[in-house]
Every structure is written in C-alpha cells, then in structure tokens.
N, C-alpha and C. Protein backbone atom coordinates (compact mmCIF):
# COMPACT_ATOMS: atom_id res chain seq x y z
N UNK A 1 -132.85 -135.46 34.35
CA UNK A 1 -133.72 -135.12 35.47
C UNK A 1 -135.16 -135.07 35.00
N UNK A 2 -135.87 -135.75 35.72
CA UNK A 2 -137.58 -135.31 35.41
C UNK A 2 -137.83 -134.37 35.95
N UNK A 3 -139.20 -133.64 35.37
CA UNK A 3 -139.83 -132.24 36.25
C UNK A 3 -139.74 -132.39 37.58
N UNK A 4 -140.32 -132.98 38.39
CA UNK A 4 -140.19 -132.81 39.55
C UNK A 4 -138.70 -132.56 39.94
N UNK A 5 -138.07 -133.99 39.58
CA UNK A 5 -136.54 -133.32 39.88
C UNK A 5 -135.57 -132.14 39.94
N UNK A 6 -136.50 -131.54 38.77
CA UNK A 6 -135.41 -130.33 38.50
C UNK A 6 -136.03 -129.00 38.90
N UNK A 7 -137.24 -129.26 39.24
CA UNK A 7 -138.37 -128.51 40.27
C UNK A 7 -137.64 -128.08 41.33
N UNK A 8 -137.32 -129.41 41.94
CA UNK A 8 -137.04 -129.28 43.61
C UNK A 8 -135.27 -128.68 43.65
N UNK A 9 -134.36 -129.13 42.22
CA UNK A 9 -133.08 -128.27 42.45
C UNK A 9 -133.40 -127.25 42.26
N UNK A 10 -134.42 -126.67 41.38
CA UNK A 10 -134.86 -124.70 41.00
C UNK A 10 -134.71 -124.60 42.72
N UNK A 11 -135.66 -125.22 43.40
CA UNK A 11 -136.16 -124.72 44.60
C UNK A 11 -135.15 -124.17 45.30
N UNK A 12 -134.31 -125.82 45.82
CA UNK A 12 -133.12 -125.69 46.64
C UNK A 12 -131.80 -124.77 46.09
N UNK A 13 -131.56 -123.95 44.59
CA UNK A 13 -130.80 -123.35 44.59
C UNK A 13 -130.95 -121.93 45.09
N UNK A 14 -132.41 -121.80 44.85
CA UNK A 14 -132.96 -120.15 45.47
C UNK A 14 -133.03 -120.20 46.70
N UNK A 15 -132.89 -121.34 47.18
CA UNK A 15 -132.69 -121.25 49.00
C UNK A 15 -131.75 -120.89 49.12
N UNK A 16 -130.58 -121.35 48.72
CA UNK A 16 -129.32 -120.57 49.17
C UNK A 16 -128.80 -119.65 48.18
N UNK A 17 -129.54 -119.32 47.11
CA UNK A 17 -129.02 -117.84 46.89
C UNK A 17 -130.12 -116.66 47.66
N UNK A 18 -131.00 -116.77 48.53
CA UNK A 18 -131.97 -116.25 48.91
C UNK A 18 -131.16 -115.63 50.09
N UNK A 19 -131.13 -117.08 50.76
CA UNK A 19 -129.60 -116.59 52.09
C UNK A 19 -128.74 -116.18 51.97
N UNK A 20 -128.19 -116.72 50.96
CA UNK A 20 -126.52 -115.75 50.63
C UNK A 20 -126.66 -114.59 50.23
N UNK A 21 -127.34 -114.22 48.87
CA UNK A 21 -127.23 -112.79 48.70
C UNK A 21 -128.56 -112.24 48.83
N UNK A 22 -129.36 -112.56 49.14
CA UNK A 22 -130.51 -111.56 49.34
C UNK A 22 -131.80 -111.86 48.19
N UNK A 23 -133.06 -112.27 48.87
CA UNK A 23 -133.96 -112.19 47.71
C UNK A 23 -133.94 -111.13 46.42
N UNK A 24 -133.44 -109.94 46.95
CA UNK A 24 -133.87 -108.97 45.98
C UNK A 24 -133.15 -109.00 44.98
N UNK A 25 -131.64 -109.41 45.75
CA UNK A 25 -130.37 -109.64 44.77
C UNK A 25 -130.15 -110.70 44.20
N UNK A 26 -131.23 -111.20 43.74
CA UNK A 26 -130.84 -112.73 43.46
C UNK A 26 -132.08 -113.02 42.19
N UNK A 27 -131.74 -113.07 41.10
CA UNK A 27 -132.38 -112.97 39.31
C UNK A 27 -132.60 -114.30 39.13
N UNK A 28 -133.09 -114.41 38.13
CA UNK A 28 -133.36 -115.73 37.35
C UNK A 28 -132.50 -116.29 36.72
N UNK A 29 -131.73 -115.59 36.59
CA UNK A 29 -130.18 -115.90 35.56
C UNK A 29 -129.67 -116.61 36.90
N UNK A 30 -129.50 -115.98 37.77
CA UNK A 30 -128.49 -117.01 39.07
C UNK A 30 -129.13 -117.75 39.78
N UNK A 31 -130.74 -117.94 39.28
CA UNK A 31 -130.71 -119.65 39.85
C UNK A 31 -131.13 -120.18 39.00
N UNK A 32 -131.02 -119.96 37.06
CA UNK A 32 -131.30 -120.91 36.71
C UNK A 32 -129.24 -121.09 36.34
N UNK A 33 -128.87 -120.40 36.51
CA UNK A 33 -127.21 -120.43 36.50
C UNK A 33 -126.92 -121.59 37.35
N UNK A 34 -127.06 -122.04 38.70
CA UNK A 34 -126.68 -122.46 39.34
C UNK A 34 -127.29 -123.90 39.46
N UNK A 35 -128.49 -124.17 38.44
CA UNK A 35 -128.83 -125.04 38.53
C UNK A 35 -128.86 -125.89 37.22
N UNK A 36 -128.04 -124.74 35.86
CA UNK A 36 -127.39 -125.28 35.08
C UNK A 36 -129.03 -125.59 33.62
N UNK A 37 -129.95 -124.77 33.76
CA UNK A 37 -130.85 -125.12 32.75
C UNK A 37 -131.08 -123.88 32.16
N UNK A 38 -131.62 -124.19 31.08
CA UNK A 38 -132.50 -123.01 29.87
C UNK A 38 -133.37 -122.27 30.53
N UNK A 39 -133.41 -121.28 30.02
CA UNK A 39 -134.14 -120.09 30.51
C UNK A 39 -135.83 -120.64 30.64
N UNK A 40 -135.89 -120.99 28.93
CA UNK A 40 -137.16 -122.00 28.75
C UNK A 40 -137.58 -123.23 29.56
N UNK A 41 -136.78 -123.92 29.93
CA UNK A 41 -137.09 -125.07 30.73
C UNK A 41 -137.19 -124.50 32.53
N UNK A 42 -136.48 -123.52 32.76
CA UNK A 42 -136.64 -122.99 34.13
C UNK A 42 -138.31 -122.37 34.05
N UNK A 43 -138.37 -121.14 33.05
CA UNK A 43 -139.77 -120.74 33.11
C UNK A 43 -141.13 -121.56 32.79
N UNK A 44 -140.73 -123.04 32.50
CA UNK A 44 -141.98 -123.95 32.67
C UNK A 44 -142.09 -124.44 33.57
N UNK A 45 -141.29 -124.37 34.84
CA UNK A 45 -141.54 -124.46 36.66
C UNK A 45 -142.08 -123.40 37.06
N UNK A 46 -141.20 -121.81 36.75
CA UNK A 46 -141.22 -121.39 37.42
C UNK A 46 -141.88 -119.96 36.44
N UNK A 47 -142.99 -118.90 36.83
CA UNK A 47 -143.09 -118.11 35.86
C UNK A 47 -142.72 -116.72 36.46
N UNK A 48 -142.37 -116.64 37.43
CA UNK A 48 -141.94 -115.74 38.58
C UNK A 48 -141.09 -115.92 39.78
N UNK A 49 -140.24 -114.44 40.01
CA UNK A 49 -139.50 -114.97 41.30
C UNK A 49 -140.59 -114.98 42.44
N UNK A 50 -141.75 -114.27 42.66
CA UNK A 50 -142.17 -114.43 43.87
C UNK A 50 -142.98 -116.21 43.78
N UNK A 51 -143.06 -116.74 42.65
CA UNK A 51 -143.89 -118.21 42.75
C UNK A 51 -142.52 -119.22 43.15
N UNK A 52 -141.28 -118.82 42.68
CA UNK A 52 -139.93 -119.51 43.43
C UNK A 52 -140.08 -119.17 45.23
N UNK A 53 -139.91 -118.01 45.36
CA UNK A 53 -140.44 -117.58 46.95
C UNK A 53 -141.51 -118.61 47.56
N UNK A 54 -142.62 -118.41 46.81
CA UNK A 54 -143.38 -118.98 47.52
C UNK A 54 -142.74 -120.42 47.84
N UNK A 55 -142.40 -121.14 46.59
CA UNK A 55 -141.67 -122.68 46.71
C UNK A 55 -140.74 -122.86 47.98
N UNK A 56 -139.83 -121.73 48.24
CA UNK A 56 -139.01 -121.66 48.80
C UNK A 56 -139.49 -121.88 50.38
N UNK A 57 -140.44 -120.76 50.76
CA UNK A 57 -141.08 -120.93 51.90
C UNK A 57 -141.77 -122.40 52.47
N UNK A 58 -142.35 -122.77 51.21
CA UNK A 58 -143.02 -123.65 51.56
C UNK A 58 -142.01 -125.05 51.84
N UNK A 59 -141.27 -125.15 51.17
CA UNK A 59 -140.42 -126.00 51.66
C UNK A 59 -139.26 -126.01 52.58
N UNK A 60 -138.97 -124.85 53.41
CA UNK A 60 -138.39 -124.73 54.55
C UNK A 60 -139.53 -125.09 55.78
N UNK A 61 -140.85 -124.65 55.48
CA UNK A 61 -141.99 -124.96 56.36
C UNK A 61 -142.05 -126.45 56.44
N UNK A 62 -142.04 -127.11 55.22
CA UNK A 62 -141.84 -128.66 55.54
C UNK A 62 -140.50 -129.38 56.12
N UNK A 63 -139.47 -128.85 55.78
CA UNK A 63 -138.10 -129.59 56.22
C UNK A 63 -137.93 -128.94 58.01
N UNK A 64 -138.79 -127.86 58.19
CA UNK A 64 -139.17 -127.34 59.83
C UNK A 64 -139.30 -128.37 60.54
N UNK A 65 -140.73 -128.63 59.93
CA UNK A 65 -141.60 -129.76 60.40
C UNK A 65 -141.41 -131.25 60.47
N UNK A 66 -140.01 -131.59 59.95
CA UNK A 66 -139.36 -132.52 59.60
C UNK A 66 -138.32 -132.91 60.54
N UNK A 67 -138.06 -131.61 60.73
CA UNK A 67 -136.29 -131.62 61.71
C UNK A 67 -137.28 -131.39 63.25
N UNK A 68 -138.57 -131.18 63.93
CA UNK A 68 -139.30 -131.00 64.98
C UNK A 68 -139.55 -132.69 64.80
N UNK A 69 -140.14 -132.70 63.71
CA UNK A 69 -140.51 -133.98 64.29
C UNK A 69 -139.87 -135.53 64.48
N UNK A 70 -138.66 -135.19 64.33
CA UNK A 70 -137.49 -135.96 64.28
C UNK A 70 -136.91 -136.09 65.58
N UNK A 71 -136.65 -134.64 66.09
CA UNK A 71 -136.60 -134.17 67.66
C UNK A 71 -137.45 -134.93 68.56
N UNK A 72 -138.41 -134.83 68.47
CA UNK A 72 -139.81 -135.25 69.03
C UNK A 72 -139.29 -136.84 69.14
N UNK A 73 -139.15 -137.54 68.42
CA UNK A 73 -138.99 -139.35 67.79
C UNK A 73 -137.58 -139.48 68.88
N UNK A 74 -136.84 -138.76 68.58
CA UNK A 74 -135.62 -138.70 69.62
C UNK A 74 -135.18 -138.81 70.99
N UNK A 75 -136.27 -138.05 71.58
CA UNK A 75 -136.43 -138.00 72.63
C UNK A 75 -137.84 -137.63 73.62
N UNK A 76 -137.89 -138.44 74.65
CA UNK A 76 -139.05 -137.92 75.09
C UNK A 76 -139.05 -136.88 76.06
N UNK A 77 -137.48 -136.37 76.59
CA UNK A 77 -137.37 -135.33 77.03
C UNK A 77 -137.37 -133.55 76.62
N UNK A 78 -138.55 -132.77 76.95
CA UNK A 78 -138.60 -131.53 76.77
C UNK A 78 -137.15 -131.06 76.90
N UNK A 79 -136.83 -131.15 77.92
CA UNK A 79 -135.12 -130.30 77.54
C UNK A 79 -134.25 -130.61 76.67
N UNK A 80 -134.11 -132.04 76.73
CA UNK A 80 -133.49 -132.65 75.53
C UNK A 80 -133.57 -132.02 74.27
N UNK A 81 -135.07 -131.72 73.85
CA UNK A 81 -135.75 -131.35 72.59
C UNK A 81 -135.08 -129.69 72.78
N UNK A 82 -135.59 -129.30 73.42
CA UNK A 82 -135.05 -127.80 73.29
C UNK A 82 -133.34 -127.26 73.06
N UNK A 83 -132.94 -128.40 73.79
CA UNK A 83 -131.62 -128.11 73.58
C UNK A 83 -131.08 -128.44 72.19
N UNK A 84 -132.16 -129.12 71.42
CA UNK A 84 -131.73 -129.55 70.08
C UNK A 84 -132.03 -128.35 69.39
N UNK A 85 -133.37 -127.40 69.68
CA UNK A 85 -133.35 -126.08 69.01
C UNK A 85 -132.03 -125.36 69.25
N UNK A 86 -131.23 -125.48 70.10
CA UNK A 86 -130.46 -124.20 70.95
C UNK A 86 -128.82 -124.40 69.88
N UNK A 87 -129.15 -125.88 69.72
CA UNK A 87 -127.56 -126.31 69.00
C UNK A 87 -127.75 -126.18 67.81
N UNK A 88 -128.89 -125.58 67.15
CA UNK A 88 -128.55 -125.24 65.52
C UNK A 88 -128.00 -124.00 65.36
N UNK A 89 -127.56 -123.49 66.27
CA UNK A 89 -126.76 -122.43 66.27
C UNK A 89 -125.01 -123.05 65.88
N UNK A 90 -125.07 -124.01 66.66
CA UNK A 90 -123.75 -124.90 66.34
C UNK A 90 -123.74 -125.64 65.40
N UNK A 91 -124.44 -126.15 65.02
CA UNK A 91 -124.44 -126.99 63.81
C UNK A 91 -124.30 -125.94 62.22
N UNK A 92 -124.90 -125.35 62.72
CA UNK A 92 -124.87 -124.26 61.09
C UNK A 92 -124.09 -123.44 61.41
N UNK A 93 -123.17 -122.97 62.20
CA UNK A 93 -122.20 -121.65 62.69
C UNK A 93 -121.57 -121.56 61.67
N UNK A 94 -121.07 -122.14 60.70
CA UNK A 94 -120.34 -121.73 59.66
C UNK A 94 -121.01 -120.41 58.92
N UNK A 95 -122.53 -121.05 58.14
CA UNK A 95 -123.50 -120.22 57.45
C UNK A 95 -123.60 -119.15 58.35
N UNK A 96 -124.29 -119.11 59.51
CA UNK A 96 -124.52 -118.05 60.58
C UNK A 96 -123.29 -117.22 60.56
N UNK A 97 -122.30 -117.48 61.16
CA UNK A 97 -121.42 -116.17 60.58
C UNK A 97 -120.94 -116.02 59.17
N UNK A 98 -121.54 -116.04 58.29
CA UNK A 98 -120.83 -115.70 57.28
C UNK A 98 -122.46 -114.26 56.70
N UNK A 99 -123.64 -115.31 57.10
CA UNK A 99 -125.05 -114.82 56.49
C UNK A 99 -126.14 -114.83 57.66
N UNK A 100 -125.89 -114.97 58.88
CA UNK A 100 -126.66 -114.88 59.60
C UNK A 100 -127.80 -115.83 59.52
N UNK A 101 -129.01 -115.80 60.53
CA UNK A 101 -129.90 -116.86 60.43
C UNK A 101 -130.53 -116.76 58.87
N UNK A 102 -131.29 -118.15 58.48
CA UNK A 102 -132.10 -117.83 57.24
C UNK A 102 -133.15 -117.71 57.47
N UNK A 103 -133.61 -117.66 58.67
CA UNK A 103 -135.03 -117.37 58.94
C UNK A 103 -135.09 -115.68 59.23
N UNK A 104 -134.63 -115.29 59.66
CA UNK A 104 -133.96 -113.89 60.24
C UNK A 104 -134.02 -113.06 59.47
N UNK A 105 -133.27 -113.58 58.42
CA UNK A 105 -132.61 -112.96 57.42
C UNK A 105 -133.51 -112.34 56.48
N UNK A 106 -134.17 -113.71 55.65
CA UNK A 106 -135.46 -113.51 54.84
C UNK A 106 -136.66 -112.68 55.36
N UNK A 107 -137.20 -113.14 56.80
CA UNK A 107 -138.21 -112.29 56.89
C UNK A 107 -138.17 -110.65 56.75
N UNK A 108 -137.14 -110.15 57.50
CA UNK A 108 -136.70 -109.47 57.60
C UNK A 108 -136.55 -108.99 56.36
N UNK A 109 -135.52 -109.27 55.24
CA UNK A 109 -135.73 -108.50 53.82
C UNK A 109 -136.59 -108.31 53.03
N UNK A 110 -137.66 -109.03 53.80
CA UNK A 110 -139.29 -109.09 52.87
C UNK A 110 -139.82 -107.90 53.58
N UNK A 111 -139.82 -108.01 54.78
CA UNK A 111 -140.50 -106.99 55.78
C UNK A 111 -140.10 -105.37 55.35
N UNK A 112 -138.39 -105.53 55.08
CA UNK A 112 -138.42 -103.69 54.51
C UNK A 112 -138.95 -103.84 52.93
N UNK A 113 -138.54 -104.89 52.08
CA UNK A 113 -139.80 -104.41 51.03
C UNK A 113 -140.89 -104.50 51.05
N UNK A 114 -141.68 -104.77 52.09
CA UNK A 114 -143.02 -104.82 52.52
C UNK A 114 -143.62 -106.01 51.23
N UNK A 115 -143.17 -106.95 51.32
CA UNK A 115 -143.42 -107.74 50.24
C UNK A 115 -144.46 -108.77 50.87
N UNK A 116 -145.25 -108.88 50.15
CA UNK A 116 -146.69 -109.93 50.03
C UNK A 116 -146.31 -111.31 51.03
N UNK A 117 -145.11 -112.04 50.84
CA UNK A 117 -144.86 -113.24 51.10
C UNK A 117 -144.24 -113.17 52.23
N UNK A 118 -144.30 -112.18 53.07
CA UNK A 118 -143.15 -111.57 54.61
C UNK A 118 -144.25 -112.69 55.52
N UNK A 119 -145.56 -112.26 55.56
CA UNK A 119 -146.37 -113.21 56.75
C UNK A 119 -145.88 -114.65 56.39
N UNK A 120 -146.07 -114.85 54.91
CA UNK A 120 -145.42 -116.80 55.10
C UNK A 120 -143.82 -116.71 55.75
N UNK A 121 -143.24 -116.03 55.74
CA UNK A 121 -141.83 -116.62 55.64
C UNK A 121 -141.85 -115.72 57.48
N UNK A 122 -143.01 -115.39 58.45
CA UNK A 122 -142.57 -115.34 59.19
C UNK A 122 -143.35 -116.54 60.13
N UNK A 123 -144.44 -117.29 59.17
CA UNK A 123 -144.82 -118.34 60.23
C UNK A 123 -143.79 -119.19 60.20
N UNK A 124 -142.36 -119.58 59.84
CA UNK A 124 -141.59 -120.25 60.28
C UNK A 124 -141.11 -119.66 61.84
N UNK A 125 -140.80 -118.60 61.97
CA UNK A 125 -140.62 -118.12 63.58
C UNK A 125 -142.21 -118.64 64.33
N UNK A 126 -143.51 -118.94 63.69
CA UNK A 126 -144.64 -118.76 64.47
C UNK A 126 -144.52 -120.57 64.73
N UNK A 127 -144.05 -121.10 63.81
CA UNK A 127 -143.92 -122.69 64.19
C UNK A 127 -143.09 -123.00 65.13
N UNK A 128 -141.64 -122.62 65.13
CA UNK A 128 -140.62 -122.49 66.60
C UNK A 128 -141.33 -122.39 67.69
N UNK A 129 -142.14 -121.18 68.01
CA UNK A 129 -142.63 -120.66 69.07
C UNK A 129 -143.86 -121.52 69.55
N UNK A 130 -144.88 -121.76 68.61
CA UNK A 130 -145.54 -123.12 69.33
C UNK A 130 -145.34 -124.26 69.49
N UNK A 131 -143.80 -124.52 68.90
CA UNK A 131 -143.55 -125.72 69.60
C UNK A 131 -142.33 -125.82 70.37
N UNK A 132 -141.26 -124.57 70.87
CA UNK A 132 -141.02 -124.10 72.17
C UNK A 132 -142.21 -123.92 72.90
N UNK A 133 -142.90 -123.64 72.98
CA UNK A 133 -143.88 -123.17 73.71
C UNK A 133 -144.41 -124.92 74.97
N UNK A 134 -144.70 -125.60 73.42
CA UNK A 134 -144.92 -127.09 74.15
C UNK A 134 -144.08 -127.48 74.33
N UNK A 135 -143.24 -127.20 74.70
CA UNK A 135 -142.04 -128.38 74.99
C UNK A 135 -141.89 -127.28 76.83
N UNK A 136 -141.54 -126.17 76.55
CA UNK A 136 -141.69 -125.66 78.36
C UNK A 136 -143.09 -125.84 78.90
N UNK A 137 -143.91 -126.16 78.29
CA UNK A 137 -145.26 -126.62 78.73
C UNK A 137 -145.09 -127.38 79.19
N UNK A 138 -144.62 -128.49 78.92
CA UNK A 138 -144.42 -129.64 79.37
C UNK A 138 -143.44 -129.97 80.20
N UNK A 139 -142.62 -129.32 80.34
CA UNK A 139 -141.76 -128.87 81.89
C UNK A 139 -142.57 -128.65 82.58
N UNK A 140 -143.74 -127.82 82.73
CA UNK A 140 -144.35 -127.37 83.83
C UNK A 140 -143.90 -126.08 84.58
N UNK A 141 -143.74 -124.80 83.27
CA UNK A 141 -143.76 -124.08 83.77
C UNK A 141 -145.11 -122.82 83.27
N UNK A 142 -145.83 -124.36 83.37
CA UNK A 142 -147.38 -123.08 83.46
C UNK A 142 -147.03 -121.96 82.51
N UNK A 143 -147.96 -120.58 82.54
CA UNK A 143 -147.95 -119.65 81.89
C UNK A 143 -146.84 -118.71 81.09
N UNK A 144 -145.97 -119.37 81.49
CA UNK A 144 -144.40 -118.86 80.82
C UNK A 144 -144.14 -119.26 80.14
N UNK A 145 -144.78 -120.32 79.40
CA UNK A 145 -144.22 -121.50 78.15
C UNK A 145 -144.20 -120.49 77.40
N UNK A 146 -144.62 -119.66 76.57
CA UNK A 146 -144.74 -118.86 75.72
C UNK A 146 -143.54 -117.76 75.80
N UNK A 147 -143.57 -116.95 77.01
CA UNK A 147 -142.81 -116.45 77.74
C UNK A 147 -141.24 -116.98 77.12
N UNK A 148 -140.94 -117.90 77.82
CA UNK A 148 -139.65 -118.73 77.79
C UNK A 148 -139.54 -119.27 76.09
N UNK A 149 -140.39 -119.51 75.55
CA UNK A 149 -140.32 -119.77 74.09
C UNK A 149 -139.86 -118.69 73.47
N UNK A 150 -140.13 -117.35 73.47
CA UNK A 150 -139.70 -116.29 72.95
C UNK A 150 -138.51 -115.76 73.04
N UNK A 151 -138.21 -115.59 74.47
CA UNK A 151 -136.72 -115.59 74.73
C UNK A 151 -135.76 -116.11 74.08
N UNK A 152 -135.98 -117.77 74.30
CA UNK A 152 -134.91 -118.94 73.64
C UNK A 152 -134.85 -118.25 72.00
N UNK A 153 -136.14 -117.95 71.30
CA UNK A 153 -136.07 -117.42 69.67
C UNK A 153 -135.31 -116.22 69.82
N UNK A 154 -135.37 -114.99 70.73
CA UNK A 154 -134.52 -113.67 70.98
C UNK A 154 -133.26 -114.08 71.17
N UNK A 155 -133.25 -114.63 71.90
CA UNK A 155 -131.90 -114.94 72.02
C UNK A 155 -131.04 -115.43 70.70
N UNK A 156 -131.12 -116.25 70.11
CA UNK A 156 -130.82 -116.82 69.30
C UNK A 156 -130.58 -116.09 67.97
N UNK A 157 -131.92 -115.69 67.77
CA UNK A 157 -131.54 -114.63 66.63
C UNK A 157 -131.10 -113.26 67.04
N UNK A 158 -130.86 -113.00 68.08
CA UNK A 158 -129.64 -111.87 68.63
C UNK A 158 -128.34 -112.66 68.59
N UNK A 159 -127.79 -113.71 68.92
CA UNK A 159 -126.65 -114.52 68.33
C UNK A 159 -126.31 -114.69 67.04
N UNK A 160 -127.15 -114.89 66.74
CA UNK A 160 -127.04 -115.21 64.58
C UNK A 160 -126.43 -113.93 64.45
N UNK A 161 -127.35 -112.52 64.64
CA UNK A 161 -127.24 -111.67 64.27
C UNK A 161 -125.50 -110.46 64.70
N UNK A 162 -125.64 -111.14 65.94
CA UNK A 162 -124.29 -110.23 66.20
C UNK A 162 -122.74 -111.43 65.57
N UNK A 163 -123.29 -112.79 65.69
CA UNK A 163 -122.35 -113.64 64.84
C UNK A 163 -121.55 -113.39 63.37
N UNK A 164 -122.80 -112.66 62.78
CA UNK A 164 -122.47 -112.31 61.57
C UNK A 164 -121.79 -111.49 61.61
N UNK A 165 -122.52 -110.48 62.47
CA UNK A 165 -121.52 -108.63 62.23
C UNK A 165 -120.51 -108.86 62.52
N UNK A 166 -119.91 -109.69 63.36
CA UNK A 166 -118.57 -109.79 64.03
C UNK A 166 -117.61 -110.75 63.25
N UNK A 167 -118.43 -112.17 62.65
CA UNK A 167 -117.71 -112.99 61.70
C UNK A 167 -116.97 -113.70 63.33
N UNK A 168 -117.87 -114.15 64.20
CA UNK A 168 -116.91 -114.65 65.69
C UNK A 168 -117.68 -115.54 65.80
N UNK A 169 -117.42 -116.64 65.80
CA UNK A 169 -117.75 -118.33 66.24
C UNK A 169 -117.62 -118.72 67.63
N UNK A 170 -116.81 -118.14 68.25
CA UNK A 170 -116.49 -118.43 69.51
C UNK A 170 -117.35 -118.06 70.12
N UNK A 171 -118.27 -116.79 69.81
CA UNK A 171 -119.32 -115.92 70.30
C UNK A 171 -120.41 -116.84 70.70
N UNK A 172 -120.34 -117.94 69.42
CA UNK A 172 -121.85 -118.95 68.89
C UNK A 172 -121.58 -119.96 70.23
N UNK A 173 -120.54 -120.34 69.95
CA UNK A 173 -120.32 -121.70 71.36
C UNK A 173 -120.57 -120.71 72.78
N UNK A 174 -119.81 -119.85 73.25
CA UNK A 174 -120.30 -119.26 74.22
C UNK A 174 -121.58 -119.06 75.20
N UNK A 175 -122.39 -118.23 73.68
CA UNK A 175 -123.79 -118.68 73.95
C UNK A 175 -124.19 -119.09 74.01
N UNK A 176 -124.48 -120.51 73.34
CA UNK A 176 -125.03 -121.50 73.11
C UNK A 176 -125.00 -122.49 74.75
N UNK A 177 -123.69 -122.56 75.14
CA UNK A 177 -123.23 -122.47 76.40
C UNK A 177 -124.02 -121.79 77.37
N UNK A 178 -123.98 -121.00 77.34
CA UNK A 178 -124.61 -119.92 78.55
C UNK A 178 -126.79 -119.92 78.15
N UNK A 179 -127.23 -120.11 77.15
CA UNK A 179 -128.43 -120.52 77.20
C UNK A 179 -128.25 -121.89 77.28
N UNK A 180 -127.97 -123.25 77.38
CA UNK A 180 -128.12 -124.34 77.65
C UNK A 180 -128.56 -124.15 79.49
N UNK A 181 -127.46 -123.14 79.97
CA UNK A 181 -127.42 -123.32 81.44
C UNK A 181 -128.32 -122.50 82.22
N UNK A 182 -128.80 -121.31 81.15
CA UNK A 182 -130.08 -121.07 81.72
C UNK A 182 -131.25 -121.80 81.46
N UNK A 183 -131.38 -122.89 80.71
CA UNK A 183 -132.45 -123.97 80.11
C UNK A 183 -132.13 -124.64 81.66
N UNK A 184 -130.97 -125.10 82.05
CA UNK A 184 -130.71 -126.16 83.23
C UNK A 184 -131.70 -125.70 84.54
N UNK A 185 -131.09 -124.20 84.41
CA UNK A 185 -131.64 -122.91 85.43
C UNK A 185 -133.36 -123.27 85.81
N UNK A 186 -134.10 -123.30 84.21
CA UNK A 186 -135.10 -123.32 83.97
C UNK A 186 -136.32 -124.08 84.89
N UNK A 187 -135.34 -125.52 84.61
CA UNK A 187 -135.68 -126.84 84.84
C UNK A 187 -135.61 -127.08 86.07
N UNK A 188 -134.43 -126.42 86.87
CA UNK A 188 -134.61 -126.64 87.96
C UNK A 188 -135.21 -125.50 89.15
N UNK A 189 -135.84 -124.66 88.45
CA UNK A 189 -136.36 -123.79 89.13
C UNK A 189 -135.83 -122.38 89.41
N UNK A 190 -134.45 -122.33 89.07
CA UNK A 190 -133.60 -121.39 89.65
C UNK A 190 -133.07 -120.75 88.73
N UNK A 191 -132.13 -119.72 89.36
CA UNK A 191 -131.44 -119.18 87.84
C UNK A 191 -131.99 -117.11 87.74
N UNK A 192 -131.73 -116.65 86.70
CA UNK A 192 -132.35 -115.07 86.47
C UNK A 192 -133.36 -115.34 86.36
N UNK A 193 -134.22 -116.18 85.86
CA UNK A 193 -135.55 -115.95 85.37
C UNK A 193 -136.22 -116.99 85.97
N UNK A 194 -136.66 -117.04 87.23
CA UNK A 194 -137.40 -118.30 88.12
C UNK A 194 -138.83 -118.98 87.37
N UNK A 195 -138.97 -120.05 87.57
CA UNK A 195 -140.06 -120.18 87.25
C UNK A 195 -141.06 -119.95 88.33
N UNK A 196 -142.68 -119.76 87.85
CA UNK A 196 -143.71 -118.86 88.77
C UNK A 196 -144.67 -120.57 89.17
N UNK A 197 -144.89 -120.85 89.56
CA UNK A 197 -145.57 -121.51 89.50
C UNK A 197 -146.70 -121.55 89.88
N UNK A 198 -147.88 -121.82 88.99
CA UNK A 198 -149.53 -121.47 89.28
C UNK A 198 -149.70 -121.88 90.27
C-alpha cells in the first residue's frame, strides 16, 4: 500500500469503529489493529485520535456530498430525491438497528464530551437540512421548506434511534412507509401537515 492508501484504510477503519463502539471507546491499538499496521507507520498518518476524527468527519462530509449529488444526477424530481433521503433508513437497517444512525450517534457522543470537533460532525445534519430544504423548495412549498426539512431529519433520527433500542426492523419499513406517504401528503397538498401557501 502507498501512503495515501493506507491513509484512507486508517480513515475508513475509525469510521466504523467510531460507529460501532464509540469514539471514546475506540484506541489506536483498534484501528491500527484493524487495519493491520505498526504502531510507527500508523503514527506517521496519524499523530492523534482527534486528527483521525477530524479525517473521519471530513470524509463522511465528502461521501455526503457525493451520495446528494448523485441523487440530484438521478433525478430531476424533488420527491424522487427526497424519497432517496427517506430510504437510507432501508438501505442501512441492518447497521441502524444494531448502532443506530452514524450521524446521530457521533454528534451526539462528542456533544456529552463537549469535544472540540461536535460543530464539524454536526454540519453533516446542517448539509441534509439545506438540501432538504431545496428540494421542498422546489415543490413549492414556500416558507416551510425548512420547516418540512427538519421534520423529515426528526423523524428519521427518532427511527434510527428507537430502531436500535428495540433491535426491530419492521419498525424501519413501517416508517419509512408511513413518511413516504406523508411526503405524497406533502405534494399533494393534503395530509396532517397542509401546505400554506404564500
């Protein structure tokens, strides 16, 4: 492996020991364990866990921005697109109940250690939301885009979250189900939460 190469496995193994067991719980020994190198050759990437963190963040912020803008290329329909946010609940349900969201998850364990790197790892929720935001914008529901962007993120990470406690999958399709049809709701005007229109 060249540096870079073995850069980007340091990276990607602290991603998922970050999710699985917890930043705090998670040493240098178990990701240079998992990624199978010398203590020495790991600490010439890396000279700290919070400079792995940072790596970490920063490259979920890009593979974000990757999987949006892929969405985007996909389709030129706003609902379409949103409903592609709504099904990574399905697509990852395995991880989600076992560890809950990884966005969720992390900010959140940074936030009770009040740790330095909590604002980066919560502009991944701030990227969702402005671009939910444009995508019900572009429905045309005026001043609620934001509104309705937040929800769809509440929602969701109230699913992750009770997914896990429960270890229930069926829970994930359910919902996922039942917000698709308030997205339908959305679109067509109707539903619990009407749209207002300016």
């Amino acid at each position: 492996m060249n540096a870079m190469t073995t850069r980007d496995h340091i990276v990607a193994a602290a991603d998922q020991l970050f999710y699985r067991q917890g930043y705090e719980h998670t040493s240098f020994a178990d990701i240079a364990g998992a990624v199978q190198i010398s203590r020495g050759n790991f600490y010439y990437h890396f000279k700290t866990k919070d400079d792995i963190l940072e790596a970490v963040i920063g490259t979920r912020m890009a593979d974000t921005r990757q999987m949006l803008a892929a969405w985007e290329a996909e389709s030129e329909n706003p609902e379409d697109r949103i409903r592609s946010f709504i099904h990574i609940l399905i697509a990852n349900r395995a991880d989600i109940k076992r560890f809950g969201c990884p966005v969720g998850t992390l900010t959140s364990e940074l936030a009770k250690l009040n740790h330095a790197s909590q604002a980066g790892a919560a502009e991944l929720f701030t990227l969702f939301r402005t671009w939910l935001r444009q995508q019900f914008s572009t429905l045309g529901v005026g001043k609620q885009a934001d509104e309705f962007a937040m929800h769809i993120l509440a929602r969701s990470q109230g699913v992750a979250t009770l997914a896990s406690a429960f270890g229930d999958e069926k829970f994930i399709r359910h919902e996922v189900d039942l917000m698709c049809d308030w997205l339908t709701s959305v679109t067509e005007g109707t539903g619990p939460i009407k749209q207002k229109r300016n």
